[in-house]
Protein backbone atom coordinates (compact mmCIF):
# COMPACT_ATOMS: atom_id res chain seq x y z
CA UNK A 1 41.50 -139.36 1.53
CA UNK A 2 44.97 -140.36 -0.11
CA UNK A 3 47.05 -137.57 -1.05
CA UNK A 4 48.51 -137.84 -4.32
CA UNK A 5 52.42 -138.24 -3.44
CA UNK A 6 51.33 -140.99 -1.32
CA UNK A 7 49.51 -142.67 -3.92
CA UNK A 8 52.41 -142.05 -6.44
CA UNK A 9 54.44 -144.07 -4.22
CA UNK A 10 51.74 -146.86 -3.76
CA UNK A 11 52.28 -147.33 -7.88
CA UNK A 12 55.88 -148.16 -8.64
CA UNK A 13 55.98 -150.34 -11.88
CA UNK A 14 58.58 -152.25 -13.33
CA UNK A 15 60.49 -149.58 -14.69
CA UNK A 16 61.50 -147.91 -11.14
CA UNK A 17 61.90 -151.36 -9.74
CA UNK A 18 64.87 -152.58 -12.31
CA UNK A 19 67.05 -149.89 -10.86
CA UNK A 20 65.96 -150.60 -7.48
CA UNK A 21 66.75 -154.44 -7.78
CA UNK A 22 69.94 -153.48 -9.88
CA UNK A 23 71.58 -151.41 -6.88
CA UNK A 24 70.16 -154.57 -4.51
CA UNK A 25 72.27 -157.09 -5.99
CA UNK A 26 75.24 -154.91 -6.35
CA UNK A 27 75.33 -153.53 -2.58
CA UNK A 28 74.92 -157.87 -1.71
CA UNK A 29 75.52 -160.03 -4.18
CA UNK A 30 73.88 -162.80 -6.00
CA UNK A 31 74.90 -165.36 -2.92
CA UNK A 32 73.58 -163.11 -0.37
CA UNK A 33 70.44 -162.30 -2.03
CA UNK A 34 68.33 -165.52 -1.34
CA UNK A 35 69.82 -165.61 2.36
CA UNK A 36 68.20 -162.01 2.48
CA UNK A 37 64.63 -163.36 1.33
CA UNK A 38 64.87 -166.00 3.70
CA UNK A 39 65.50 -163.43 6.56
CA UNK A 40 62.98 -160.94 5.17
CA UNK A 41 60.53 -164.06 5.05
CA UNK A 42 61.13 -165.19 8.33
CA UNK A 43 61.11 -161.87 10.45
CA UNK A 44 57.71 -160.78 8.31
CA UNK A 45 56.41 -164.65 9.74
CA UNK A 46 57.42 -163.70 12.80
CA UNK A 47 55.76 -160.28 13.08
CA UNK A 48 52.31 -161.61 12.02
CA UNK A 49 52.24 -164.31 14.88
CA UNK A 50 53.65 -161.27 17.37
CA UNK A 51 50.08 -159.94 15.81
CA UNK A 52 47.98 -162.99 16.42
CA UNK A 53 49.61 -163.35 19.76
CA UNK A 54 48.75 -159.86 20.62
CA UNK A 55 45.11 -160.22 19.54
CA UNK A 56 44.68 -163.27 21.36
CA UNK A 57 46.13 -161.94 24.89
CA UNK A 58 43.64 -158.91 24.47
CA UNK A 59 40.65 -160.96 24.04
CA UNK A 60 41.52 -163.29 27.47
CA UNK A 61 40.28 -161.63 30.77
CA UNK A 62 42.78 -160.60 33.21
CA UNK A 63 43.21 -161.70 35.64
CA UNK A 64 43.80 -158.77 38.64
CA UNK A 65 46.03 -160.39 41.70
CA UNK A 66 45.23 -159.49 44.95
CA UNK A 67 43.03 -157.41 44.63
CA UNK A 68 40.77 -157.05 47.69
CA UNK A 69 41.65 -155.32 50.61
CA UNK A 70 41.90 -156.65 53.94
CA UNK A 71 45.34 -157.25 55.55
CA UNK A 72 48.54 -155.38 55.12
């Protein structure tokens, strides 16, 4: 069950995100602010294949070296 301060902060609307995006462009700047999004974009891109990758190596078998005793 969701308690209800995490569900609060699940619905921000527009009015608490003007102040958010307000203080955003003042702490960067208008010229920084798509170079941001691009970042943002591109680390978020490259988090979801980290995830695919992840998924994929823990469906392969592995494969266990040496394993068998004899010689040492």
């Amino acid at each position: 069950m969701i308690e209800s301060s995490a569900l609060t902060l699940a619905m921000i609307g527009l009015n608490e995100l003007w102040p958010i995006a307000i203080v955003v462009l003042v702490l960067f700047g208008a010229r920084k602010l798509p170079e941001l999004a691009h970042a943002m974009g591109s680390s978020i891109n490259q988090f979801k294949r980290g995830l695919d990758a992840g998924k994929d190596d823990e469906d392969k078998p592995k494969k266990i070296e040496g394993g068998g005793g004899g010689d040492t």
